[in-house]
Protein backbone atom coordinates (compact mmCIF):
# COMPACT_ATOMS: atom_id res chain seq x y z
CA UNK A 1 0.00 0.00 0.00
CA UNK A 2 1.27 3.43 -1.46
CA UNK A 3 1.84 5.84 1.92
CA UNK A 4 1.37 9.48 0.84
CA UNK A 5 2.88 10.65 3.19
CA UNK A 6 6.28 9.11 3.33
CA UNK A 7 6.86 8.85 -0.71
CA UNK A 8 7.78 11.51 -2.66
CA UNK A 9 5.25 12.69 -5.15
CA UNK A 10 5.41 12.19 -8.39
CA UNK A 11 3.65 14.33 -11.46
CA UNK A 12 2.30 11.67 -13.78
CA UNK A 13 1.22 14.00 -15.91
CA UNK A 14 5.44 15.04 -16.29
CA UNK A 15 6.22 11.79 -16.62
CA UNK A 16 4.27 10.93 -19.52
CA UNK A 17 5.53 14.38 -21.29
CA UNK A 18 9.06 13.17 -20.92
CA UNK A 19 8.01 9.75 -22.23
CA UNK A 20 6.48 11.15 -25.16
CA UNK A 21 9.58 14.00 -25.60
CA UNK A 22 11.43 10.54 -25.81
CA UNK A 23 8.93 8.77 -28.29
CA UNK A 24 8.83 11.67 -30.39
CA UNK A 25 12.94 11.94 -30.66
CA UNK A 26 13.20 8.02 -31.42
CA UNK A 27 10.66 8.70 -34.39
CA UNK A 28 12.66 11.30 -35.64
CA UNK A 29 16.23 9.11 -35.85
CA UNK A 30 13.91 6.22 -37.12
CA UNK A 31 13.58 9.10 -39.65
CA UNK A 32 16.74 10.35 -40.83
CA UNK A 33 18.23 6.74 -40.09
CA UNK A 34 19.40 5.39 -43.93
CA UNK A 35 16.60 3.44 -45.60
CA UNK A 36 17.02 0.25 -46.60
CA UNK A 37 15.67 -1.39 -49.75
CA UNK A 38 12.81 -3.86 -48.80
CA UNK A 39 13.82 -7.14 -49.12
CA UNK A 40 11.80 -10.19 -50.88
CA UNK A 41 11.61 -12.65 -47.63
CA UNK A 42 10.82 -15.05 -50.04
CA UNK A 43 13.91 -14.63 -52.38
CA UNK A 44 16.45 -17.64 -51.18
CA UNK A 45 13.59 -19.61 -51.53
CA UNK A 46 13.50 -19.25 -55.26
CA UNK A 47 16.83 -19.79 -56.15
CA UNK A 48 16.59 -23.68 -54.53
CA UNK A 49 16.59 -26.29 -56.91
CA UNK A 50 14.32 -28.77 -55.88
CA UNK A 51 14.66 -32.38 -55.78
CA UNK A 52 11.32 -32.48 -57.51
CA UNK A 53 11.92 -30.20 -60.37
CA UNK A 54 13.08 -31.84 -63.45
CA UNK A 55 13.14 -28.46 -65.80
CA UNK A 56 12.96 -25.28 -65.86
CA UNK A 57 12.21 -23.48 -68.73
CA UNK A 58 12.85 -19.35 -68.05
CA UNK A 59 10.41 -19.32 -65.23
CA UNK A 60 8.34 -22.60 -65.79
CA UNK A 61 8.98 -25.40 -63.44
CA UNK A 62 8.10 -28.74 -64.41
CA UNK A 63 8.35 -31.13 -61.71
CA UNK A 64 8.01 -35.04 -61.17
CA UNK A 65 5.11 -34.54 -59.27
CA UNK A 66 3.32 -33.14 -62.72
CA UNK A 67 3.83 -36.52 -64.62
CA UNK A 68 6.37 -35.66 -66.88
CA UNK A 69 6.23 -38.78 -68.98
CA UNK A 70 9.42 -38.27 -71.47
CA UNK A 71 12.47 -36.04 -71.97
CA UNK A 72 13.78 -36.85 -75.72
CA UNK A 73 16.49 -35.28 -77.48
CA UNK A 74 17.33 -35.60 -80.88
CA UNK A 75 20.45 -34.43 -82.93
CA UNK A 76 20.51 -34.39 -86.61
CA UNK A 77 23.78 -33.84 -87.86
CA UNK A 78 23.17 -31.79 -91.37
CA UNK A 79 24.36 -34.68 -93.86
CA UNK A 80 23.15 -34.99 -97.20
CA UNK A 81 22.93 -37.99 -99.44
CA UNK A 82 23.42 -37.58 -103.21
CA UNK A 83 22.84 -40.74 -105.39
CA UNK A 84 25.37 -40.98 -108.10
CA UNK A 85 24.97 -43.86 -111.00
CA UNK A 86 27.60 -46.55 -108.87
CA UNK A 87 27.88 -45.47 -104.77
CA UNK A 88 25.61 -42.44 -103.22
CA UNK A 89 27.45 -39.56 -101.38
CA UNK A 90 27.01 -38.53 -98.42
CA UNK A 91 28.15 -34.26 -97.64
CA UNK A 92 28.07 -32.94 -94.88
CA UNK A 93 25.69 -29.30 -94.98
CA UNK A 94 25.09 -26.95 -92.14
CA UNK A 95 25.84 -27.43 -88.83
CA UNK A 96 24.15 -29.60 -85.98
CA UNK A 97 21.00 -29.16 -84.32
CA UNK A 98 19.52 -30.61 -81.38
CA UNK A 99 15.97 -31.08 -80.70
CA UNK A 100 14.24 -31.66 -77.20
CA UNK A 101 10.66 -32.67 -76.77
CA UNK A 102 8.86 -32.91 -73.08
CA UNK A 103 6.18 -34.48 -72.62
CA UNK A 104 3.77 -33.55 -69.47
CA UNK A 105 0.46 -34.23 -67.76
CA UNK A 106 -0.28 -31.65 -65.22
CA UNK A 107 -3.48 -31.61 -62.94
CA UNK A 108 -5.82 -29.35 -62.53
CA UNK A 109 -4.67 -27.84 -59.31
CA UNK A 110 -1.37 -27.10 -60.84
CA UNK A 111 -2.76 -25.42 -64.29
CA UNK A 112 -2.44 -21.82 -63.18
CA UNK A 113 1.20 -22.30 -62.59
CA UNK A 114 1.35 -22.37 -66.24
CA UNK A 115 -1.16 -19.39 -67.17
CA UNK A 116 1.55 -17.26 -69.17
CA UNK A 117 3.31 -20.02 -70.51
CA UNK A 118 1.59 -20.14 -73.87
CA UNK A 119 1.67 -16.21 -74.33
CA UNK A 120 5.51 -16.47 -73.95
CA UNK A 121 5.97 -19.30 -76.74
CA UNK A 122 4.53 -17.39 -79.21
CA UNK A 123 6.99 -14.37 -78.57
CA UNK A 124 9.45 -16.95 -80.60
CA UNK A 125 12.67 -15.68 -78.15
CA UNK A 126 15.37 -18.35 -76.95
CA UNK A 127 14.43 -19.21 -73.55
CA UNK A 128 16.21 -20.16 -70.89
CA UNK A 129 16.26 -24.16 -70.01
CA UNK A 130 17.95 -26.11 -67.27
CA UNK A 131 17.21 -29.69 -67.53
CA UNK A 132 17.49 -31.67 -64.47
CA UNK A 133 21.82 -30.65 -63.21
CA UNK A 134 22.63 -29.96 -66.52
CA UNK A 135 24.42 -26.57 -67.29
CA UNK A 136 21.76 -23.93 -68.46
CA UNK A 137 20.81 -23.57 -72.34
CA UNK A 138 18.83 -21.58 -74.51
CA UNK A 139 16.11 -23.47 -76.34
CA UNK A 140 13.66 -21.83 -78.87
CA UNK A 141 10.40 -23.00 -79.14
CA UNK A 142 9.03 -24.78 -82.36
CA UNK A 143 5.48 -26.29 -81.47
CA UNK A 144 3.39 -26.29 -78.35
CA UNK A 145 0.71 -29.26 -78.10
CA UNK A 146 -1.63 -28.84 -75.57
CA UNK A 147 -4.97 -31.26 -74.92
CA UNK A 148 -7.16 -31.44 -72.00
CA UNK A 149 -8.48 -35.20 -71.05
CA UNK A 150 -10.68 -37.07 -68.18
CA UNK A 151 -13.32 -34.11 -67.65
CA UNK A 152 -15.24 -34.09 -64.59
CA UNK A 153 -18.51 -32.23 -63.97
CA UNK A 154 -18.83 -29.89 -60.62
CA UNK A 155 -21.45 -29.10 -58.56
CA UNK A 156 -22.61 -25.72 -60.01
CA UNK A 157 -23.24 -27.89 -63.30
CA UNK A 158 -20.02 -26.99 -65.08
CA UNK A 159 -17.70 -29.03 -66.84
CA UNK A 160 -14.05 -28.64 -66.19
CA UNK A 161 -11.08 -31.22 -66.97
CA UNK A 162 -9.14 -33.04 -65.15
CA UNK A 163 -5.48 -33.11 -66.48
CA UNK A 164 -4.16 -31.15 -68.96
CA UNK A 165 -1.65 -32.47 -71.18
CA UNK A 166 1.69 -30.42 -72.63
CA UNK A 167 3.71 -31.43 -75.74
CA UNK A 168 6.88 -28.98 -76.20
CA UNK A 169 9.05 -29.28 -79.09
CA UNK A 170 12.21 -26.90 -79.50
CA UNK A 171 15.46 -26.39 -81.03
CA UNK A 172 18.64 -25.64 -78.42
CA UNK A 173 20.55 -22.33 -79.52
């Protein structure tokens, strides 16, 4: 119990004036303190190379998780044959170019992962690939298949699918 008599008195109403006189100077070193650029808390996150992605096309992942059924690559080394009347001829033209193809089924909840994919195919730029630890390449897009398949109806009477199924073709630069 608080004597009045004994202890000293004290103006609250002082008190909280200094407090806020305090308050007021830490605001204004918050203030003129250097700024710092904000920070993306989420940015070594993206750099990680999962164990689940298997490429990565610019910003595209493709993992194992989405069913990616085949990774085939092709080289066709530019030879021509020319038939002559006793042995044909074989020349070679051109240079070498190598052809990848990826096939994918991804599910529905994973579709809108891939909403600007299509839109940045038909710029027809090199894009960046990385498949699985392989040193990055540039691969330009040729074709683009894509089919939907297993369609399901909801409740609100619409018809949506199920899986939708990607077929890329390209040439590496």
């Amino acid at each position: 119990m608080k004597n009045i008599f004994t202890d000293p008195y004290k103006d609250e109403k002082e008190e909280l004036k200094r407090e806020l006189e305090k308050q007021k100077q830490k605001q204004k070193e918050l203030e003129n303190a250097p700024k710092e650029e904000l920070k993306d808390p989420l940015e070594r996150y993206k750099n990680i190379k999962t164990q689940d992605t298997l490429i990565k096309i610019d910003k595209y992942l493709f993992k194992v998780s989405q069913n990616i059924e085949t990774i085939a690559t092709s080289l066709s080394i530019g030879i021509k044959k020319i038939e002559t009347i006793k042995t044909p001829i074989y020349q070679k033209i051109g240079g070498n170019e190598e052809t990848i193809s990826i096939q994918a089924s991804i599910l529905a909840q994973n579709i809108q992962d891939y909403e600007g994919f299509k839109a940045l195919c038909k710029k027809a730029k090199p894009l960046s690939l990385q498949i699985l630890n392989a040193p990055s390449q540039k691969i330009l897009i040729q074709r683009l298949g894509e089919s939907k398949r297993q369609w399901v109806q909801t409740k609100e009477r619409g018809v949506t699918y199920f899986i939708k199924e990607l077929s890329i073709e390209g040439v590496v630069i």
